[in-house]
C-alpha atoms as a PDB file:
ATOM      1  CA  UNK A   1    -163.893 167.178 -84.144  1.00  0.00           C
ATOM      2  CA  UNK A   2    -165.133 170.465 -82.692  1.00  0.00           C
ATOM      3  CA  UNK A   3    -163.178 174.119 -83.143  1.00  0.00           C
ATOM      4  CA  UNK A   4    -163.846 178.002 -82.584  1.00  0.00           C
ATOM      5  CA  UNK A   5    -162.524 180.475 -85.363  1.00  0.00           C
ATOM      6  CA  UNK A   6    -161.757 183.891 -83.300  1.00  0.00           C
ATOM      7  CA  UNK A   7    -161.013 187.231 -84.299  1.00  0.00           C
ATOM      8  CA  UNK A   8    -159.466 190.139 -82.531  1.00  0.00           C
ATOM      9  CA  UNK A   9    -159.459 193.509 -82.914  1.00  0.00           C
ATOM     10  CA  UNK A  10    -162.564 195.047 -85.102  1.00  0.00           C
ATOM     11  CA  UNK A  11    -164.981 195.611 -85.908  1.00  0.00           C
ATOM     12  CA  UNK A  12    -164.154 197.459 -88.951  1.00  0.00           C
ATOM     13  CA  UNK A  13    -166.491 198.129 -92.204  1.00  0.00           C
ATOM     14  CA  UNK A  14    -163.266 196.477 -94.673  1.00  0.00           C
ATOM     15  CA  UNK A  15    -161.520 193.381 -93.508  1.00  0.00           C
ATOM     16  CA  UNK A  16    -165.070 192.652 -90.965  1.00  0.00           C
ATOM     17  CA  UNK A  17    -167.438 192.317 -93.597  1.00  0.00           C
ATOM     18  CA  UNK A  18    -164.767 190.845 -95.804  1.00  0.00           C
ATOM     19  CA  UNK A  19    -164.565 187.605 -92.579  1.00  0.00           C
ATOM     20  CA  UNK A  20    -168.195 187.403 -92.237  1.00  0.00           C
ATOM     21  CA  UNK A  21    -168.951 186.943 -95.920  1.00  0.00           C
ATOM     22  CA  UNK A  22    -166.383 184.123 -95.715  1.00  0.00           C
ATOM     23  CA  UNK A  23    -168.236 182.595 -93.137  1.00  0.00           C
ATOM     24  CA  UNK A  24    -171.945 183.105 -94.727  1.00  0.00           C
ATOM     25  CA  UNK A  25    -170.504 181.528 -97.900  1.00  0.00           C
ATOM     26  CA  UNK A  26    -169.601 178.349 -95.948  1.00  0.00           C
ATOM     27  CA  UNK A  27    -172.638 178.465 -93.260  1.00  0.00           C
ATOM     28  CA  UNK A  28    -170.026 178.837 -90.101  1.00  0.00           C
ATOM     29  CA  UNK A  29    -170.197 181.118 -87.147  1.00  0.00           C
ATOM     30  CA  UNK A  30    -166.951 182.594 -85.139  1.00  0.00           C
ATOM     31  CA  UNK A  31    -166.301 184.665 -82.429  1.00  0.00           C
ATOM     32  CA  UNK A  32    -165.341 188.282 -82.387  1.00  0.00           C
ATOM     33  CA  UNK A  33    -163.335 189.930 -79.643  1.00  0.00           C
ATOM     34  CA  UNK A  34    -163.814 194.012 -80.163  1.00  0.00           C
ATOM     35  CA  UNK A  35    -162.360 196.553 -78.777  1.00  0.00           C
ATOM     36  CA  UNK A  36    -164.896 199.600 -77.846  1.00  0.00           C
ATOM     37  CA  UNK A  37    -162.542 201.981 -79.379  1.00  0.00           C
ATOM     38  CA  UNK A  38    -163.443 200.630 -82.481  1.00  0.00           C
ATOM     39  CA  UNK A  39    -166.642 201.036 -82.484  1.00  0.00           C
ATOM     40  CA  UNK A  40    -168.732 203.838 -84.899  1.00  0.00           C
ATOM     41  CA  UNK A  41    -172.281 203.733 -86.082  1.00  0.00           C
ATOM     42  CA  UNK A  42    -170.689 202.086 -89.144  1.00  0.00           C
ATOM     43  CA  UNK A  43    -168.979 199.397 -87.601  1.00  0.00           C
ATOM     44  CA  UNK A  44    -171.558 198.706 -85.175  1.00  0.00           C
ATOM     45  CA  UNK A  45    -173.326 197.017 -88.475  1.00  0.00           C
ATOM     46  CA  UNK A  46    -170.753 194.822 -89.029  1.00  0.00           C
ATOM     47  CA  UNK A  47    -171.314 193.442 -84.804  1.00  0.00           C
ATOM     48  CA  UNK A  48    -175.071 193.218 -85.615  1.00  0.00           C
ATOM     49  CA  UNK A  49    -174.577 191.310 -88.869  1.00  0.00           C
ATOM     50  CA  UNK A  50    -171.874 188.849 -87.147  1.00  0.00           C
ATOM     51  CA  UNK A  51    -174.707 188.192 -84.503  1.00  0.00           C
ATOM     52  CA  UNK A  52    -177.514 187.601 -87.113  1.00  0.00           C
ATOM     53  CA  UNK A  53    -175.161 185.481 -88.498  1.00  0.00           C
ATOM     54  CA  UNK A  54    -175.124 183.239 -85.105  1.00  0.00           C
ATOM     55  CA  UNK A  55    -171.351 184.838 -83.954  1.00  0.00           C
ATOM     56  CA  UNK A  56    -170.506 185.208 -80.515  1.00  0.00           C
ATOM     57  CA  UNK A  57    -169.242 188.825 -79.609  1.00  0.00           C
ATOM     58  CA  UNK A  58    -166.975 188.959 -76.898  1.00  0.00           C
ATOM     59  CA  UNK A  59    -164.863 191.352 -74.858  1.00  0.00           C
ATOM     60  CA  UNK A  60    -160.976 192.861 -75.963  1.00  0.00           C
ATOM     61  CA  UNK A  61    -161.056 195.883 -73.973  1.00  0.00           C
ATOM     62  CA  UNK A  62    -161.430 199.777 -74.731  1.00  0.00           C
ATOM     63  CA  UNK A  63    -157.906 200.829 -75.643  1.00  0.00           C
ATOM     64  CA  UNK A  64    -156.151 197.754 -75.926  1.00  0.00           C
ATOM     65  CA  UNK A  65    -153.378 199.141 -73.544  1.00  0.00           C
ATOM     66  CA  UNK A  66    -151.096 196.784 -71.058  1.00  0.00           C
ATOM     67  CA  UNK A  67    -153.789 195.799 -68.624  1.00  0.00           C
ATOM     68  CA  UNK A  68    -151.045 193.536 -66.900  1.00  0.00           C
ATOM     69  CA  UNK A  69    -149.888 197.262 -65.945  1.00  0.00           C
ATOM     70  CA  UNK A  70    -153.267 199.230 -64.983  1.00  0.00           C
ATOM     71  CA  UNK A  71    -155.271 199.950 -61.562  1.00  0.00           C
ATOM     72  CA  UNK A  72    -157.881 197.238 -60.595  1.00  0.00           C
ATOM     73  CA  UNK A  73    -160.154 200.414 -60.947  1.00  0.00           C
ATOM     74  CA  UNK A  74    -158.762 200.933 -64.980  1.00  0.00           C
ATOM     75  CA  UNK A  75    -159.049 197.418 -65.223  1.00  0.00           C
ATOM     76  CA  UNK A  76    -162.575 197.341 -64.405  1.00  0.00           C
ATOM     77  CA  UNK A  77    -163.358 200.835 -66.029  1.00  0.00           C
ATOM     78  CA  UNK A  78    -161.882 198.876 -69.670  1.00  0.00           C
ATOM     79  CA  UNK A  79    -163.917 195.826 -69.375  1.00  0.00           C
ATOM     80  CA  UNK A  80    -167.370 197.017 -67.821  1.00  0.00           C
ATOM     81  CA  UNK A  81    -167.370 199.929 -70.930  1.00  0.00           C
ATOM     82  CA  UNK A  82    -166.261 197.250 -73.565  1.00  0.00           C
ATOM     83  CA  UNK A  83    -168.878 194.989 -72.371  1.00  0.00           C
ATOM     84  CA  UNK A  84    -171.515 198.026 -72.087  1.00  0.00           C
ATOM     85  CA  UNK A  85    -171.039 198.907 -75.364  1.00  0.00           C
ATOM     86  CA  UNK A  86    -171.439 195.536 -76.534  1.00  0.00           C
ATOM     87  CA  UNK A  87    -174.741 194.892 -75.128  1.00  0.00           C
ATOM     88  CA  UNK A  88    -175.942 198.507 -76.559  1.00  0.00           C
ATOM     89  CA  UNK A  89    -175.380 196.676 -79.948  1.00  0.00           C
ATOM     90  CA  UNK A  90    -176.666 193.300 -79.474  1.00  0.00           C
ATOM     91  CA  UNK A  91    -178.309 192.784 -76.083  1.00  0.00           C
ATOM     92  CA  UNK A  92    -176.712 190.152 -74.353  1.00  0.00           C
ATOM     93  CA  UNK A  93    -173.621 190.544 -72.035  1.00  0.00           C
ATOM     94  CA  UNK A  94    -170.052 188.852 -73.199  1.00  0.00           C
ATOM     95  CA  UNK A  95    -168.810 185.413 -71.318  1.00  0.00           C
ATOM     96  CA  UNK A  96    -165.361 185.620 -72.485  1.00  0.00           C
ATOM     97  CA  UNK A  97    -162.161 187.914 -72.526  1.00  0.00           C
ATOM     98  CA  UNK A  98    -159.297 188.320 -74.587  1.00  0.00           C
ATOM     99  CA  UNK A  99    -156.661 190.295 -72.769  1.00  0.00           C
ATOM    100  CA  UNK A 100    -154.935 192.252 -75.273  1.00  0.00           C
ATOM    101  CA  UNK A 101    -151.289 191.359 -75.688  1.00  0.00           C
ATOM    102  CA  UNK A 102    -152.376 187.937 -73.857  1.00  0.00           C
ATOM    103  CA  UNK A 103    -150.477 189.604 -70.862  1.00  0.00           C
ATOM    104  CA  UNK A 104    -152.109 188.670 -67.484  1.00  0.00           C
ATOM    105  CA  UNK A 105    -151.355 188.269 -64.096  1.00  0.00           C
ATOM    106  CA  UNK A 106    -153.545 187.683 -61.062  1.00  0.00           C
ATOM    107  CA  UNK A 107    -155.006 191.014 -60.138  1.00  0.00           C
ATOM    108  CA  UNK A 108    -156.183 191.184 -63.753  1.00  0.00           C
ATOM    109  CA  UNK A 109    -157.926 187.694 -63.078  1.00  0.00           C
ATOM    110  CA  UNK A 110    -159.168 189.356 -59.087  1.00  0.00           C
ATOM    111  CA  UNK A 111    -160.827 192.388 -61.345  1.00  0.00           C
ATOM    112  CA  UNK A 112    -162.341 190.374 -64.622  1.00  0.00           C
ATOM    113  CA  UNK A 113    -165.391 188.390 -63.387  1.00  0.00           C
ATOM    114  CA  UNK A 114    -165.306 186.994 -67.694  1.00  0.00           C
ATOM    115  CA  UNK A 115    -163.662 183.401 -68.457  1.00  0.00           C
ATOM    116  CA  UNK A 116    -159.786 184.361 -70.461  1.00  0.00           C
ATOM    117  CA  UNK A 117    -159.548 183.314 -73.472  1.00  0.00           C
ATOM    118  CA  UNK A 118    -155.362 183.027 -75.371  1.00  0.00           C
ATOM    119  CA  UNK A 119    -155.682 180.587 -78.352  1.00  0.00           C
ATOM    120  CA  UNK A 120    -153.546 178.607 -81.020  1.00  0.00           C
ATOM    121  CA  UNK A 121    -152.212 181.574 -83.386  1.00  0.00           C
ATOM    122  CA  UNK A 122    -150.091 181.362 -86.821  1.00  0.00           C
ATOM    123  CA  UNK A 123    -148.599 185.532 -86.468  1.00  0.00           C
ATOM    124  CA  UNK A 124    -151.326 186.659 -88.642  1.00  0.00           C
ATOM    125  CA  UNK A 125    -150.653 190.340 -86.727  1.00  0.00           C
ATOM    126  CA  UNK A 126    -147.685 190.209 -88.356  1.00  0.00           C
ATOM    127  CA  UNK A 127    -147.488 191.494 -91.946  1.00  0.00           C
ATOM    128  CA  UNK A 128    -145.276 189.715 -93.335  1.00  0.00           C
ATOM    129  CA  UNK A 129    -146.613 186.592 -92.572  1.00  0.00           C
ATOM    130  CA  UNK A 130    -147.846 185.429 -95.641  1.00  0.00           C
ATOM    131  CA  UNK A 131    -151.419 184.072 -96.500  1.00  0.00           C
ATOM    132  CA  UNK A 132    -150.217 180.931 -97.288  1.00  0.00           C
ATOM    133  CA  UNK A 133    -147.837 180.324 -94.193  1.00  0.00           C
ATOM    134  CA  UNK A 134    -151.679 181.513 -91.937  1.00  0.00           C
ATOM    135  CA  UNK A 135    -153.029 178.991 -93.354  1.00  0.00           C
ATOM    136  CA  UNK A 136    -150.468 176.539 -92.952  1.00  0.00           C
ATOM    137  CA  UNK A 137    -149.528 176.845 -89.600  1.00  0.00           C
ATOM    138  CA  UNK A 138    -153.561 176.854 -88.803  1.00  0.00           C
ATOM    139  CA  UNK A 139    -154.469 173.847 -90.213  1.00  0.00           C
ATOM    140  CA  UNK A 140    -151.004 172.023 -88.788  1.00  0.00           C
ATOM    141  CA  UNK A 141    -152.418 173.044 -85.160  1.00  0.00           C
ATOM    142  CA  UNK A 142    -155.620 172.274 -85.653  1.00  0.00           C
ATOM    143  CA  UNK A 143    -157.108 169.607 -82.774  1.00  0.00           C
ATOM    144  CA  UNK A 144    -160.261 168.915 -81.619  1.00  0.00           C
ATOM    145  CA  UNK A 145    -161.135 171.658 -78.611  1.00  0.00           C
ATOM    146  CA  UNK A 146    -159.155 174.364 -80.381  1.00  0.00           C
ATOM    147  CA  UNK A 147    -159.462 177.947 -79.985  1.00  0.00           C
ATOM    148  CA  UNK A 148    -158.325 179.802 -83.305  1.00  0.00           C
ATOM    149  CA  UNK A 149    -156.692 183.048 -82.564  1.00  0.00           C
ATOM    150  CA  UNK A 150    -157.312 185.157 -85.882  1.00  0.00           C
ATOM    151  CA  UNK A 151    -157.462 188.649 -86.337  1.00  0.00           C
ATOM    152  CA  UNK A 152    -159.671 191.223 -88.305  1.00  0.00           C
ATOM    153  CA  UNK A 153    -157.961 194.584 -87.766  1.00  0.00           C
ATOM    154  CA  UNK A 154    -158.189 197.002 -90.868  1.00  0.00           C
ATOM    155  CA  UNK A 155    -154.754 196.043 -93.062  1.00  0.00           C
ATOM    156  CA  UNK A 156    -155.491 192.405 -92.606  1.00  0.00           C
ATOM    157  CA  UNK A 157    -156.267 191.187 -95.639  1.00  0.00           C
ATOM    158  CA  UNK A 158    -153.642 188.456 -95.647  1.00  0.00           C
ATOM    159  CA  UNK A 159    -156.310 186.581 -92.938  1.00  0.00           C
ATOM    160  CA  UNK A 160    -158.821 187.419 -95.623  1.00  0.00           C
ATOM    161  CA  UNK A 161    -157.258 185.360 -98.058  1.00  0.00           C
ATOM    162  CA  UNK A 162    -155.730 182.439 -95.185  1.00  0.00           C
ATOM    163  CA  UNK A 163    -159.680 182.088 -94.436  1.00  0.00           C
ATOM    164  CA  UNK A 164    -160.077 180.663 -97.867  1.00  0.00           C
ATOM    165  CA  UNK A 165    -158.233 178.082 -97.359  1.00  0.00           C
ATOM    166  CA  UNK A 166    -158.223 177.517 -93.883  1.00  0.00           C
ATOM    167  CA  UNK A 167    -162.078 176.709 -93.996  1.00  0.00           C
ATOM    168  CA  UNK A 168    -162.547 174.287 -96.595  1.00  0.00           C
ATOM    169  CA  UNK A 169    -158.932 172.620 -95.037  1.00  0.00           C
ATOM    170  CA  UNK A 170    -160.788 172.282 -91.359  1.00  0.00           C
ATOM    171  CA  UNK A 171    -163.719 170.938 -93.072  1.00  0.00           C
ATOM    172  CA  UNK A 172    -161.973 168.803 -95.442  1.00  0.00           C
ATOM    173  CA  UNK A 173    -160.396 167.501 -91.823  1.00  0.00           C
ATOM    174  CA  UNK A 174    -163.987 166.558 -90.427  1.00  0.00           C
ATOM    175  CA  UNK A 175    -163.871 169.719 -88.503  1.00  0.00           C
ATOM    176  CA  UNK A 176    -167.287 171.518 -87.148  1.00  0.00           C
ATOM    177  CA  UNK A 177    -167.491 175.055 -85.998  1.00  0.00           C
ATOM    178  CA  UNK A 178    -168.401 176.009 -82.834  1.00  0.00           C
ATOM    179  CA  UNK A 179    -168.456 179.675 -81.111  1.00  0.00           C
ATOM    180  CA  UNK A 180    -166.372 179.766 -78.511  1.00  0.00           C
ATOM    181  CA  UNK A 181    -169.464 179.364 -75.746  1.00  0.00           C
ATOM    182  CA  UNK A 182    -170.813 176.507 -78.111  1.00  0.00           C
ATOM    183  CA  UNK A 183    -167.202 174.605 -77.994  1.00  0.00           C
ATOM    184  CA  UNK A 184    -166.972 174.768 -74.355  1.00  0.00           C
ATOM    185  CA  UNK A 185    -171.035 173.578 -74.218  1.00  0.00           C
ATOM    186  CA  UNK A 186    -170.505 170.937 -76.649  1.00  0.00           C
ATOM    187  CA  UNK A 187    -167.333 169.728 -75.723  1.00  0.00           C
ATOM    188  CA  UNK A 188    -169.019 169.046 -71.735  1.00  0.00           C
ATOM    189  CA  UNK A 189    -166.229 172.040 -70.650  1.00  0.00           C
ATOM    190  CA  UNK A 190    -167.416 174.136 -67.565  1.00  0.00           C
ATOM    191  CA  UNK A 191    -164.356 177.072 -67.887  1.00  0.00           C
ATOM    192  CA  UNK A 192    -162.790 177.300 -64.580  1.00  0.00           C
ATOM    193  CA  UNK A 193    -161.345 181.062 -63.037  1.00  0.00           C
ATOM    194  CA  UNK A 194    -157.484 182.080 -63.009  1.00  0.00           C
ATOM    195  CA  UNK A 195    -157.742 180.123 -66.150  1.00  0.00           C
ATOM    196  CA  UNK A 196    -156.460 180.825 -69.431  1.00  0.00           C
ATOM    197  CA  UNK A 197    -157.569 178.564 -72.036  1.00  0.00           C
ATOM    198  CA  UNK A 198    -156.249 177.940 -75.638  1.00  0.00           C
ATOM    199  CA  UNK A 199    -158.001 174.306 -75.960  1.00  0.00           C
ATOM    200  CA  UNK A 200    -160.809 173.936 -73.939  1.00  0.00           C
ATOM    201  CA  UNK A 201    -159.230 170.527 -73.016  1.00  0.00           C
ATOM    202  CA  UNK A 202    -156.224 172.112 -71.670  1.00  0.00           C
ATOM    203  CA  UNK A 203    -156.334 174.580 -68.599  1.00  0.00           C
ATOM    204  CA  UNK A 204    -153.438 176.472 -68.039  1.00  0.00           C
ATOM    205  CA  UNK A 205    -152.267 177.058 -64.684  1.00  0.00           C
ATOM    206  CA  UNK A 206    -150.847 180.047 -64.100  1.00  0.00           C
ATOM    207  CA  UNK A 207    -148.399 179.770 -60.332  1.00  0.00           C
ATOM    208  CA  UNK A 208    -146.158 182.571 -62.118  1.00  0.00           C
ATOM    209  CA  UNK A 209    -148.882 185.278 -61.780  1.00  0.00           C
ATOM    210  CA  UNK A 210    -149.880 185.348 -58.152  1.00  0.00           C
END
């Protein structure tokens, strides 16, 4: 069975370096959505080390505002400097998007020319959400295809410790980790546009936005 560990919202140089040690110590890769804002000399490191590790760096936007409620021109003006910034650091242009809040509709799908990407999340943005109940709700959802929607955003240490037992649980489960451009490449998936994808088995039509 094939899966893609994500996280949203760094990098950062405490709870970043904290994930990617996790996944050195178990010889895994993820995918990190940043968002430009975030983005210093400092915690451009942490982006190069994720990609030496053989992570996937993706696209979360500049501000991470309510693009559901922006211009087509601020739409495009948060995703082409995201991605800009992104290939400053590592050289090769993002695939996929996370829109923050997971709000959409279709003129942010007309303006983002990247395949959306939602995923299967336990609340880990929530504090008091503990470590334990991560973890648990994680490994309950866990199928083959899935798209694991974590978070690495500075106070997040709860993840931190989830990650410890989330990892050895997939494995345990006969789990392998993918990036999210190896799960769709390994699991035969072409994505498909005005898509939003959680599994990459499972499109999800979206009729409401138009």
């Amino acid at each position: 069975m094939r899966i893609a560990l994500t996280f949203d919202d760094g990098p950062n140089t405490s709870i970043t370096p904290q994930v990617l040690d996790l996944l050195e110590e178990h010889r895994i890769v993820g995918t990190f959505f940043l968002i430009a804002n975030n983005i210093t000399p400092e915690s451009a490191e942490m982006v190069r080390r994720a990609q030496s590790l053989g992570c996937d760096i993706e696209n979360h936007s500049v501000t991470h505002g309510f693009m559901d409620k922006m211009t087509p021109e601020e739409i495009r003006r948060e995703v082409a400097e995201c991605t800009r910034q992104i290939v400053e650091i590592t050289g090769r242009r993002p695939a996929f998007f996370r829109p923050p809040y997971i709000a959409v509709n279709q003129q942010l799908f007309d303006n983002v020319d990247l395949t959306f990407i939602c995923g299967s999340g336990c609340e880990d943005w929530v504090p008091t959400v503990s470590a334990e109940e991560r973890a648990r709700r994680t490994l309950e959802n866990a199928k083959d295809g899935e798209i694991v929607l974590l978070h690495d955003m500075l106070w997040n240490g709860n993840t931190v410790e989830a990650l410890k037992t989330i990892i050895p649980g997939l494995k345990e489960r006969g789990f392998t980790f993918y990036t999210v451009a190896g799960l769709f490449e390994s699991c035969g998936v072409t994505p498909i546009r005005n898509r939003l994808y959680s599994n990459v088995f499972q499109t999800v039509d979206r009729p409401d936005l138009a």
